[in-house]
PDB file of N, CA and C in Angstrom:
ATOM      1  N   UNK A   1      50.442 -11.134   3.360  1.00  0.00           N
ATOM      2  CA  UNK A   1      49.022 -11.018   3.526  1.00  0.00           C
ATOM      3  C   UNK A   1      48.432 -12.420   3.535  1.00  0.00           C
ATOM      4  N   UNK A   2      47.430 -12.831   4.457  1.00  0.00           N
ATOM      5  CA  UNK A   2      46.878 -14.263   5.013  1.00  0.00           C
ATOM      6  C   UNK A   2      45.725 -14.079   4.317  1.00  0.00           C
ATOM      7  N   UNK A   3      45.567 -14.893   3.268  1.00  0.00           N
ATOM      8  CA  UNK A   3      44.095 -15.077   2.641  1.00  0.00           C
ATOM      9  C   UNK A   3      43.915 -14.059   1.305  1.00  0.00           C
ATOM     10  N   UNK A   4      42.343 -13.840   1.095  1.00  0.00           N
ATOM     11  CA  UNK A   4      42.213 -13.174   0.192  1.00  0.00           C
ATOM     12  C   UNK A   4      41.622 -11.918   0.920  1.00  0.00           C
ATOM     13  N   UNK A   5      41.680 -10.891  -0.161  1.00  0.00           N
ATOM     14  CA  UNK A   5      41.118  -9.538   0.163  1.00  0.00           C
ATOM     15  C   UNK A   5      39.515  -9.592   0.076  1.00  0.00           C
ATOM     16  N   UNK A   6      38.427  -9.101   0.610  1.00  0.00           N
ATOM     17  CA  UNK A   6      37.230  -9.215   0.230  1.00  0.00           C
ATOM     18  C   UNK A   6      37.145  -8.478  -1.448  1.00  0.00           C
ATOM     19  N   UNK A   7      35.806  -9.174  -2.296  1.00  0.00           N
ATOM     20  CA  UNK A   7      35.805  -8.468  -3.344  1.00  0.00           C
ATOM     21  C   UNK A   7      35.111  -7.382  -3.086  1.00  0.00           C
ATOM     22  N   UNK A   8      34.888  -6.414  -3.746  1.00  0.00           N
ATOM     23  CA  UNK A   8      34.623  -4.910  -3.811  1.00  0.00           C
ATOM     24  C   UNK A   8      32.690  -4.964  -3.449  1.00  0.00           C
ATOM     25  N   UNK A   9      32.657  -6.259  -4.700  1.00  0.00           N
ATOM     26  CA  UNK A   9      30.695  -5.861  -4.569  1.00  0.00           C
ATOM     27  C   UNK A   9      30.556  -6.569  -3.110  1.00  0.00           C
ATOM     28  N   UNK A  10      31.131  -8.419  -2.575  1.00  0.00           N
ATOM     29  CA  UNK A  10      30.995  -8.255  -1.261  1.00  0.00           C
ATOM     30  C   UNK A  10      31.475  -6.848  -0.268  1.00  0.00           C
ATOM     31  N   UNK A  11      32.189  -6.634  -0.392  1.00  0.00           N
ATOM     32  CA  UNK A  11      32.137  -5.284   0.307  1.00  0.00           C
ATOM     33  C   UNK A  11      31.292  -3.903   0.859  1.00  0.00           C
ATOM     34  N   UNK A  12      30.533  -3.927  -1.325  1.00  0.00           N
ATOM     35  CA  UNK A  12      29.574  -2.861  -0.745  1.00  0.00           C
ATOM     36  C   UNK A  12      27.982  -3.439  -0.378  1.00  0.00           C
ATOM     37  N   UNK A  13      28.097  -4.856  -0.365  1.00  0.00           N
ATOM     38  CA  UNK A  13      26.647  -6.177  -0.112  1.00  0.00           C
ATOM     39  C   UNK A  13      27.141  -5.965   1.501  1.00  0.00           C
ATOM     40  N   UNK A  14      28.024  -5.779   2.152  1.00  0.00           N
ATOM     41  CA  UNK A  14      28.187  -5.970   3.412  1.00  0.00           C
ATOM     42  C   UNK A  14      28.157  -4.336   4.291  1.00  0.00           C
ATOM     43  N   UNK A  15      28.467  -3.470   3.283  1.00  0.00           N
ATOM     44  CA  UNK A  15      27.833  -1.955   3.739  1.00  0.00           C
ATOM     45  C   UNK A  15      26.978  -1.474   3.536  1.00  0.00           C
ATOM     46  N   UNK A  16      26.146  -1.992   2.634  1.00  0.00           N
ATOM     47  CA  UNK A  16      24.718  -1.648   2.589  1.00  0.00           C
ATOM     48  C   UNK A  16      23.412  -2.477   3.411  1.00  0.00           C
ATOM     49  N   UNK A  17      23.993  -3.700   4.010  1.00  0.00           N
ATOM     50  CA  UNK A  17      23.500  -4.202   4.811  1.00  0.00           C
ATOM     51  C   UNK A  17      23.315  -3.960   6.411  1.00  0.00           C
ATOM     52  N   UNK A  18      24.918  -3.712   6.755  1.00  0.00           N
ATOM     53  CA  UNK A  18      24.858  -2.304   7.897  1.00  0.00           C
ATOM     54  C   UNK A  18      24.218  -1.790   8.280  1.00  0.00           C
ATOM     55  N   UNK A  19      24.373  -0.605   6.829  1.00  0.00           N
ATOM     56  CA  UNK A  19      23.213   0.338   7.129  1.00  0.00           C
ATOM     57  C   UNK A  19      21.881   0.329   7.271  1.00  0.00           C
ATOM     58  N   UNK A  20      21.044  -1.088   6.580  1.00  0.00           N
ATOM     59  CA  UNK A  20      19.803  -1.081   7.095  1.00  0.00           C
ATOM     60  C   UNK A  20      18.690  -1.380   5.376  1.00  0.00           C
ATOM     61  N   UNK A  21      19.768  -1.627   4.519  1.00  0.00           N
ATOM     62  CA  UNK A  21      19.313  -1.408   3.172  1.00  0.00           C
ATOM     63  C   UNK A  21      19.192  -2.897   2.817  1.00  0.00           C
ATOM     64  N   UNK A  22      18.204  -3.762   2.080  1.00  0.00           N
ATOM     65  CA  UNK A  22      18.170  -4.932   0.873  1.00  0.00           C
ATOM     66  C   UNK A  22      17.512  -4.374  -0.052  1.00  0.00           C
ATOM     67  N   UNK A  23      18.159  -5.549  -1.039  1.00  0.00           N
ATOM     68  CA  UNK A  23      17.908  -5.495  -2.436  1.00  0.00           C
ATOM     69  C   UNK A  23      16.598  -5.982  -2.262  1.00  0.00           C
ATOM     70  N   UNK A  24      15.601  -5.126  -3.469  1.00  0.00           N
ATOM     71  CA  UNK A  24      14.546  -5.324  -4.205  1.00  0.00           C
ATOM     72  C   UNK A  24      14.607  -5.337  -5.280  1.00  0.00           C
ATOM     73  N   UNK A  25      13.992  -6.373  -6.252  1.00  0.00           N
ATOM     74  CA  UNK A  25      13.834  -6.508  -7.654  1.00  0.00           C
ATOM     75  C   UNK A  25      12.564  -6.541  -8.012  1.00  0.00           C
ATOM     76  N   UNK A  26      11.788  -5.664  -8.464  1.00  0.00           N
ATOM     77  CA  UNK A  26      10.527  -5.696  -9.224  1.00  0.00           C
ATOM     78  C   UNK A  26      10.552  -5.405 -10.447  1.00  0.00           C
ATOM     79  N   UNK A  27       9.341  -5.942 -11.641  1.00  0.00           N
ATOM     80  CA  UNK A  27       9.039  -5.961 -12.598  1.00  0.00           C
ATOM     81  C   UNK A  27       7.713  -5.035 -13.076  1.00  0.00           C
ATOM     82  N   UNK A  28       8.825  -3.857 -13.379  1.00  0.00           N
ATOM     83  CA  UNK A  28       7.566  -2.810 -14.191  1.00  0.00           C
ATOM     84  C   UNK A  28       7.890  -2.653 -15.528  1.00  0.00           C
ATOM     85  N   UNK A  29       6.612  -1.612 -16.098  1.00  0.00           N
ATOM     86  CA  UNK A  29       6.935  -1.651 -17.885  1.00  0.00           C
ATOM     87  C   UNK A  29       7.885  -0.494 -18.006  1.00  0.00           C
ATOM     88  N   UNK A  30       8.249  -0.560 -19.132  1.00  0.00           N
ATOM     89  CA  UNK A  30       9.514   0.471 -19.277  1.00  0.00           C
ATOM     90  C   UNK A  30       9.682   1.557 -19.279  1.00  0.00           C
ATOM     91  N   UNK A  31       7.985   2.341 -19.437  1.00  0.00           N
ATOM     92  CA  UNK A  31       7.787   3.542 -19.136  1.00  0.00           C
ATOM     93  C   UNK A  31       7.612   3.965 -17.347  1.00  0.00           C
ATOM     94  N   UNK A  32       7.771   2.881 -16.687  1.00  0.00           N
ATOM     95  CA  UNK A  32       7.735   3.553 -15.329  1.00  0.00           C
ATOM     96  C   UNK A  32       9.152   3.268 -14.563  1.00  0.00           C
ATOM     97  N   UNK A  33      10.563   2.953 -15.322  1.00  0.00           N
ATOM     98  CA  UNK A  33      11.091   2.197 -14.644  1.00  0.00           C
ATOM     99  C   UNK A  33      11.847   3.355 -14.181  1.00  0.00           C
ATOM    100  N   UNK A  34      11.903   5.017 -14.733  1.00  0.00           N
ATOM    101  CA  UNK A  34      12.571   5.706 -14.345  1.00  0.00           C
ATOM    102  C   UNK A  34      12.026   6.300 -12.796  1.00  0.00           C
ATOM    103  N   UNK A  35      10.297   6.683 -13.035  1.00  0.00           N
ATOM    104  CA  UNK A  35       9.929   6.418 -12.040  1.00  0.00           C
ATOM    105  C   UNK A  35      10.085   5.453 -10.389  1.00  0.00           C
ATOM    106  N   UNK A  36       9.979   4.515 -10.699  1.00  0.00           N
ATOM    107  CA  UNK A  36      10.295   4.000  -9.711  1.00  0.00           C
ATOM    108  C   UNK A  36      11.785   3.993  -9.393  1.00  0.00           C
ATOM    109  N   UNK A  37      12.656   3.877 -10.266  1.00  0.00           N
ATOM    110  CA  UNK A  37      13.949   4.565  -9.399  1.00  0.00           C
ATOM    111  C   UNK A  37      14.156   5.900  -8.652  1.00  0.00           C
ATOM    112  N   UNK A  38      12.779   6.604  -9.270  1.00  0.00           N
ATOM    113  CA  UNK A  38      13.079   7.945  -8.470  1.00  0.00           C
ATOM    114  C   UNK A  38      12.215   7.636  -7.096  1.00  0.00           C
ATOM    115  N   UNK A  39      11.511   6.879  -7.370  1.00  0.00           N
ATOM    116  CA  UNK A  39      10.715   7.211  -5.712  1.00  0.00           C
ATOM    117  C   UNK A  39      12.016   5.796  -5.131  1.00  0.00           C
ATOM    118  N   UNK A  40      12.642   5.129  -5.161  1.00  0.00           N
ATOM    119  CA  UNK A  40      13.615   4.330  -4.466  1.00  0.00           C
ATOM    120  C   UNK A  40      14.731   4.920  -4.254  1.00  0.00           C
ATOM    121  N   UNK A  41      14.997   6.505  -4.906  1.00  0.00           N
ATOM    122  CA  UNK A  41      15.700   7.218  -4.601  1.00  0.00           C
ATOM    123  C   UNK A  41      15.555   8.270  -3.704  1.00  0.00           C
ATOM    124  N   UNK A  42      14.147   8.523  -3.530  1.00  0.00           N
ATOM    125  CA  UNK A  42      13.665   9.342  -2.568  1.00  0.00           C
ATOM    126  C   UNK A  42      13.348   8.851  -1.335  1.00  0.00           C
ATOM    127  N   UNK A  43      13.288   7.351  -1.616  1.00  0.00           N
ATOM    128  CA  UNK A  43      13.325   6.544   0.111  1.00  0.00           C
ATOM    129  C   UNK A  43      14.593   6.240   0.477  1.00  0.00           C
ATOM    130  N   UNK A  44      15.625   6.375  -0.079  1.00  0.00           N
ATOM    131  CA  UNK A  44      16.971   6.261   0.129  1.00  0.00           C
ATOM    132  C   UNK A  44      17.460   7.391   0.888  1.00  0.00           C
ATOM    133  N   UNK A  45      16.896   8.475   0.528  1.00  0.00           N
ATOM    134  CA  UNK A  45      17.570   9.967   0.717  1.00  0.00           C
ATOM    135  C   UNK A  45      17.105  10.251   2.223  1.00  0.00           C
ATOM    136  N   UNK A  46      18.152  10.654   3.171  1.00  0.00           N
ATOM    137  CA  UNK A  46      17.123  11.108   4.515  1.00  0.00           C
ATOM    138  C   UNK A  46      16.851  12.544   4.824  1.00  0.00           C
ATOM    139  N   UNK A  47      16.815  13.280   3.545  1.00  0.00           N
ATOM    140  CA  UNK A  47      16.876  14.302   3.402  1.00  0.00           C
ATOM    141  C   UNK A  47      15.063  13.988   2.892  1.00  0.00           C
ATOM    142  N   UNK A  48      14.734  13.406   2.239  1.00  0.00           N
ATOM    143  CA  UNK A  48      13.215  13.353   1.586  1.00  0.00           C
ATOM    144  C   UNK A  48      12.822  11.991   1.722  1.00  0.00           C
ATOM    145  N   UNK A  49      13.190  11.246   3.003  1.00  0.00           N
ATOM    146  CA  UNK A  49      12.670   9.573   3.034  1.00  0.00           C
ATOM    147  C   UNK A  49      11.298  10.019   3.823  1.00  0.00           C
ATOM    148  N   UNK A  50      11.168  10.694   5.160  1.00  0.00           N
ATOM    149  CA  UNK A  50      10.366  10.696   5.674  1.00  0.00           C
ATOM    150  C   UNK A  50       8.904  11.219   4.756  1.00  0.00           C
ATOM    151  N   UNK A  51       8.959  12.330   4.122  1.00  0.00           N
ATOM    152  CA  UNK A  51       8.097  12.300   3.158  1.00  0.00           C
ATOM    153  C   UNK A  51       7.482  11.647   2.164  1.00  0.00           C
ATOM    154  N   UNK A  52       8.412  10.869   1.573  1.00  0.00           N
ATOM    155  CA  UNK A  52       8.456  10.215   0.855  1.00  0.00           C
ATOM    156  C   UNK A  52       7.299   8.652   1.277  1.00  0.00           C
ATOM    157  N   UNK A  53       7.822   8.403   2.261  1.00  0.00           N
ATOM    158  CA  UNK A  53       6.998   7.452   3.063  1.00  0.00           C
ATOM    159  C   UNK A  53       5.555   7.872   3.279  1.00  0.00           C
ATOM    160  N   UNK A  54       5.441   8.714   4.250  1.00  0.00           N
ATOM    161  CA  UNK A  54       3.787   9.488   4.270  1.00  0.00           C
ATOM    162  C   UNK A  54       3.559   9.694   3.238  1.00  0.00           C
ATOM    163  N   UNK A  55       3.938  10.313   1.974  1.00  0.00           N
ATOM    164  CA  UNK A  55       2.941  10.188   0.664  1.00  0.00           C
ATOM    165  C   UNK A  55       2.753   8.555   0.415  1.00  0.00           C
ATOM    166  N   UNK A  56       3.499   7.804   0.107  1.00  0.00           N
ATOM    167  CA  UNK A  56       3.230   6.214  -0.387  1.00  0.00           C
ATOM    168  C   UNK A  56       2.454   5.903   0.503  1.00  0.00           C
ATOM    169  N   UNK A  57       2.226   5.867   1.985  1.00  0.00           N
ATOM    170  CA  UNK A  57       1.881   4.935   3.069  1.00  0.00           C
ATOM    171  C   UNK A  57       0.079   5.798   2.853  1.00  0.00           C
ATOM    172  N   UNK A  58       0.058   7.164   2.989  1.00  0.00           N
ATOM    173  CA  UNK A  58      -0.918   7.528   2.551  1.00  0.00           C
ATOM    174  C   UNK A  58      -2.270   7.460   1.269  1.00  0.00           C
ATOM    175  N   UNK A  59      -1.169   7.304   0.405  1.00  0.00           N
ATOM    176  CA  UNK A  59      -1.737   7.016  -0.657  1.00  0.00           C
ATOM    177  C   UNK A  59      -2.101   5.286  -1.012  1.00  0.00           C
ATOM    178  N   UNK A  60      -0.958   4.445  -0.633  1.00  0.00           N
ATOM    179  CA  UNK A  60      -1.376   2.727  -1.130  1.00  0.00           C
ATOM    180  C   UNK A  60      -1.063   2.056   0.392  1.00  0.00           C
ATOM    181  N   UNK A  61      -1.569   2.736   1.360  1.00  0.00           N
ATOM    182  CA  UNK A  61      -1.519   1.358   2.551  1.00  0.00           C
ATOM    183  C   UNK A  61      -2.737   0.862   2.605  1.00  0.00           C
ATOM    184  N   UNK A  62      -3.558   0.176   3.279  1.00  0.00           N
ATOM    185  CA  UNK A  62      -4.856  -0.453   3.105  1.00  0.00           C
ATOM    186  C   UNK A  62      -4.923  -0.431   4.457  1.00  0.00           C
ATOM    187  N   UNK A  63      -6.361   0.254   4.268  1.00  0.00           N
ATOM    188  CA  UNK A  63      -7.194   0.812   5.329  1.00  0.00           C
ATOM    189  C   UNK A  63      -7.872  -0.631   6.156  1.00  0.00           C
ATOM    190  N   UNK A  64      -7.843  -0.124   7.838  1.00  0.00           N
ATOM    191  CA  UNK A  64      -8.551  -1.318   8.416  1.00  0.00           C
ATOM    192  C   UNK A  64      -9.578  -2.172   7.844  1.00  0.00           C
ATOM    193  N   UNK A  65     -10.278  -2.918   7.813  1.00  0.00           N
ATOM    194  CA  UNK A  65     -11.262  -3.789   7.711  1.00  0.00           C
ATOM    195  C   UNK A  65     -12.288  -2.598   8.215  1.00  0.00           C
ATOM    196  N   UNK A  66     -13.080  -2.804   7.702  1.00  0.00           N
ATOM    197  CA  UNK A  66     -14.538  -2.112   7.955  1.00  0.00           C
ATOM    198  C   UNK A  66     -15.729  -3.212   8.269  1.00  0.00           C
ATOM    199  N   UNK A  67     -16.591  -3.204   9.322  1.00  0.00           N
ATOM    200  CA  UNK A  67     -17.577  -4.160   9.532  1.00  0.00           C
ATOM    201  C   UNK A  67     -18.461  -3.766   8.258  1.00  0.00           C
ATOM    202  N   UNK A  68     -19.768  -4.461   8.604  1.00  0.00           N
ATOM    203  CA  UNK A  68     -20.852  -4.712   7.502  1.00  0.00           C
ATOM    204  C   UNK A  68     -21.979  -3.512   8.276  1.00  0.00           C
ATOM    205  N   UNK A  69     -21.723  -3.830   9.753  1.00  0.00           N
ATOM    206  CA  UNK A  69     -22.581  -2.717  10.415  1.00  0.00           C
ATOM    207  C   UNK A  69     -21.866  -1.525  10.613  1.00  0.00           C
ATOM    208  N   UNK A  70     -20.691  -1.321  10.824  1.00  0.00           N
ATOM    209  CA  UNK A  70     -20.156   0.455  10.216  1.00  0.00           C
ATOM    210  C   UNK A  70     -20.155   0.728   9.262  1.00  0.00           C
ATOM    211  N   UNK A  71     -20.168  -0.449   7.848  1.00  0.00           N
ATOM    212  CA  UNK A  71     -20.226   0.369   6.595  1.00  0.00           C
ATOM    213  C   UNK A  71     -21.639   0.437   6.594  1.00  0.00           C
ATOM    214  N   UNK A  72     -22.779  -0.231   6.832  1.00  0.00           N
ATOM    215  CA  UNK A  72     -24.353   0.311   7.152  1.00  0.00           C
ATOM    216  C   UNK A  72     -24.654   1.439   7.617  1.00  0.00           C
ATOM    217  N   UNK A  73     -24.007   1.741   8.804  1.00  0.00           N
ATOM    218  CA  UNK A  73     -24.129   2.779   9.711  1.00  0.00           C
ATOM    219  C   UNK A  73     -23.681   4.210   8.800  1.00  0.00           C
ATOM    220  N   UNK A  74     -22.448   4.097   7.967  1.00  0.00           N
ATOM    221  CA  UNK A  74     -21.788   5.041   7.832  1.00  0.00           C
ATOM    222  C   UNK A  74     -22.646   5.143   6.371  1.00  0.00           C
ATOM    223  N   UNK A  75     -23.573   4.716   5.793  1.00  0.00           N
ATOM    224  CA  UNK A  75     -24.092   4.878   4.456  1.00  0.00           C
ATOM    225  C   UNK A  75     -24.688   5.877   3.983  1.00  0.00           C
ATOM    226  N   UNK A  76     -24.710   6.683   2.994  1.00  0.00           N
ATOM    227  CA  UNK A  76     -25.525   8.389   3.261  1.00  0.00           C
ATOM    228  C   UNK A  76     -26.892   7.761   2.421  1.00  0.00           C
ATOM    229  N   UNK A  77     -28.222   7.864   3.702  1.00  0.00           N
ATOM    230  CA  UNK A  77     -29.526   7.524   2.838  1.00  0.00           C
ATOM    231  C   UNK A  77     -29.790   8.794   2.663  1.00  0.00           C
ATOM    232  N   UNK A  78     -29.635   9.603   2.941  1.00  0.00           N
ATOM    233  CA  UNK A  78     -30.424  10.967   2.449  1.00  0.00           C
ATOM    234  C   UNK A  78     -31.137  11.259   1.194  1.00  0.00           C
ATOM    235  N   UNK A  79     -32.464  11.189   1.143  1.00  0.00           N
ATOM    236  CA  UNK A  79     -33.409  10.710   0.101  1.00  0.00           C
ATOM    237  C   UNK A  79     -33.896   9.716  -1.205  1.00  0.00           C
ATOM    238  N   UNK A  80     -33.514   9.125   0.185  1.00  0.00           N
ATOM    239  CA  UNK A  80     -33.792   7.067  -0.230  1.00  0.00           C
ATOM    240  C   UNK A  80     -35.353   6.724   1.053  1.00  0.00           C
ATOM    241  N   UNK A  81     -36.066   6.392   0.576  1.00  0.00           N
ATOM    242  CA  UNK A  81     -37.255   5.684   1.134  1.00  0.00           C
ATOM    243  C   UNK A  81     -37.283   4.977   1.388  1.00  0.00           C
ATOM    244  N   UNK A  82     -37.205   4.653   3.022  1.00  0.00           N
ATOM    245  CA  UNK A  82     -36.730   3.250   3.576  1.00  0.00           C
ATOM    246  C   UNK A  82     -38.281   2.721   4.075  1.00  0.00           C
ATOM    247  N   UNK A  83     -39.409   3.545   4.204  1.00  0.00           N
ATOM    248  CA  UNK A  83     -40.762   2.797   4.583  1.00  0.00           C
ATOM    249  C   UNK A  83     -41.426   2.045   3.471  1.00  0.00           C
ATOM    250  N   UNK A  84     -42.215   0.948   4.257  1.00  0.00           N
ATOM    251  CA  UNK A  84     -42.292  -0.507   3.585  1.00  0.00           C
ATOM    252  C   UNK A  84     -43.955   0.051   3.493  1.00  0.00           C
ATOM    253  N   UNK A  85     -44.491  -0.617   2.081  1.00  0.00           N
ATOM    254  CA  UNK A  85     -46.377  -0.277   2.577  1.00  0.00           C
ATOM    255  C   UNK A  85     -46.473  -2.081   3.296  1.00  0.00           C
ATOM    256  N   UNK A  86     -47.436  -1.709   3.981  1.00  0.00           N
ATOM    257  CA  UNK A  86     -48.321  -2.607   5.004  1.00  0.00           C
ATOM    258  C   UNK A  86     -48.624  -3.191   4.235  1.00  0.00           C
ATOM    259  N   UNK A  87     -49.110  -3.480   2.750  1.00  0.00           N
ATOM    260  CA  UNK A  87     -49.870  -4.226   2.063  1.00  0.00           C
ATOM    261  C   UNK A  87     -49.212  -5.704   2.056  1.00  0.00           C
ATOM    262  N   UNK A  88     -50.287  -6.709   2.204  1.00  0.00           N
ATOM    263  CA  UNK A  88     -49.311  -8.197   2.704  1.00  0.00           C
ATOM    264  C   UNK A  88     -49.422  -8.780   1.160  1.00  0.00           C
ATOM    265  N   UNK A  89     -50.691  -8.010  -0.002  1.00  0.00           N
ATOM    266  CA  UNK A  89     -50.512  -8.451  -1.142  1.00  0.00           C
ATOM    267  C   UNK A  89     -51.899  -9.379  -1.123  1.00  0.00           C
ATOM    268  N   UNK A  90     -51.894  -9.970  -2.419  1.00  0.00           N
ATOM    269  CA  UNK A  90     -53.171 -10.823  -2.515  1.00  0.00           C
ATOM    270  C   UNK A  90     -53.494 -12.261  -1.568  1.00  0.00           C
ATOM    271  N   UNK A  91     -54.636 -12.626  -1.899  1.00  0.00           N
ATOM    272  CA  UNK A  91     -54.928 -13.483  -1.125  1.00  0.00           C
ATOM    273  C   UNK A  91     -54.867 -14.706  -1.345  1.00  0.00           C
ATOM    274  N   UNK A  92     -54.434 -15.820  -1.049  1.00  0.00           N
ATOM    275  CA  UNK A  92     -53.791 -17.170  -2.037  1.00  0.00           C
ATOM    276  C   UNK A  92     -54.746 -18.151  -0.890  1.00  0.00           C
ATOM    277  N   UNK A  93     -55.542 -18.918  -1.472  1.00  0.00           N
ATOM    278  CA  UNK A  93     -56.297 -20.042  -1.292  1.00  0.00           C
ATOM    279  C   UNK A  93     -55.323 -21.284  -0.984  1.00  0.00           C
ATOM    280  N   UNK A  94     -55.360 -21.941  -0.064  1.00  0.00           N
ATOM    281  CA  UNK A  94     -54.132 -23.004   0.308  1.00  0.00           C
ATOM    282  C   UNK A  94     -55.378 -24.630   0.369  1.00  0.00           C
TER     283      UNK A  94
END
């Protein structure tokens, strides 16, 4: 035999790459860490990835930019008093 054998973890670093998978390392508190292995287990699975995705992407993607005049436009005045009185106020001597 010419050389060495690959080691086992290169091995499965080079089949999980294949397939389409990297490593992520994040830092949560210890009460969610089971959690988040389960939803990294449910994006793993292609039995429940596609779902899995539309709930997350649904729930924490961030919505387009909104202008200043569609969020105006889109504002509910419905019984808000938008008329001004005519009064220009007192009279100031210059």
């Amino acid at each position: 035999m010419i050389g060495r054998a690959k080691p086992s973890l290169a091995n499965h670093k080079a089949q999980t790459e294949r397939r389409g998978f990297v490593r992520v390392e994040v830092n949560v508190r210890k009460e969610d860490a089971g959690l988040v292995r389960q939803v990294a287990a449910a994006l793993s699975d292609p039995a429940r990835q596609a779902e899995a995705r539309q709930l997350l992407r649904r729930r924490f993607a961030q919505s387009p930019p909104v202008s200043r005049k569609a969020l105006l436009a889109s504002a509910p005045l419905d019984g808000i008093d938008l008329d001004r009185s005519r009064d220009p106020g007192r009279d100031v001597d210059l």
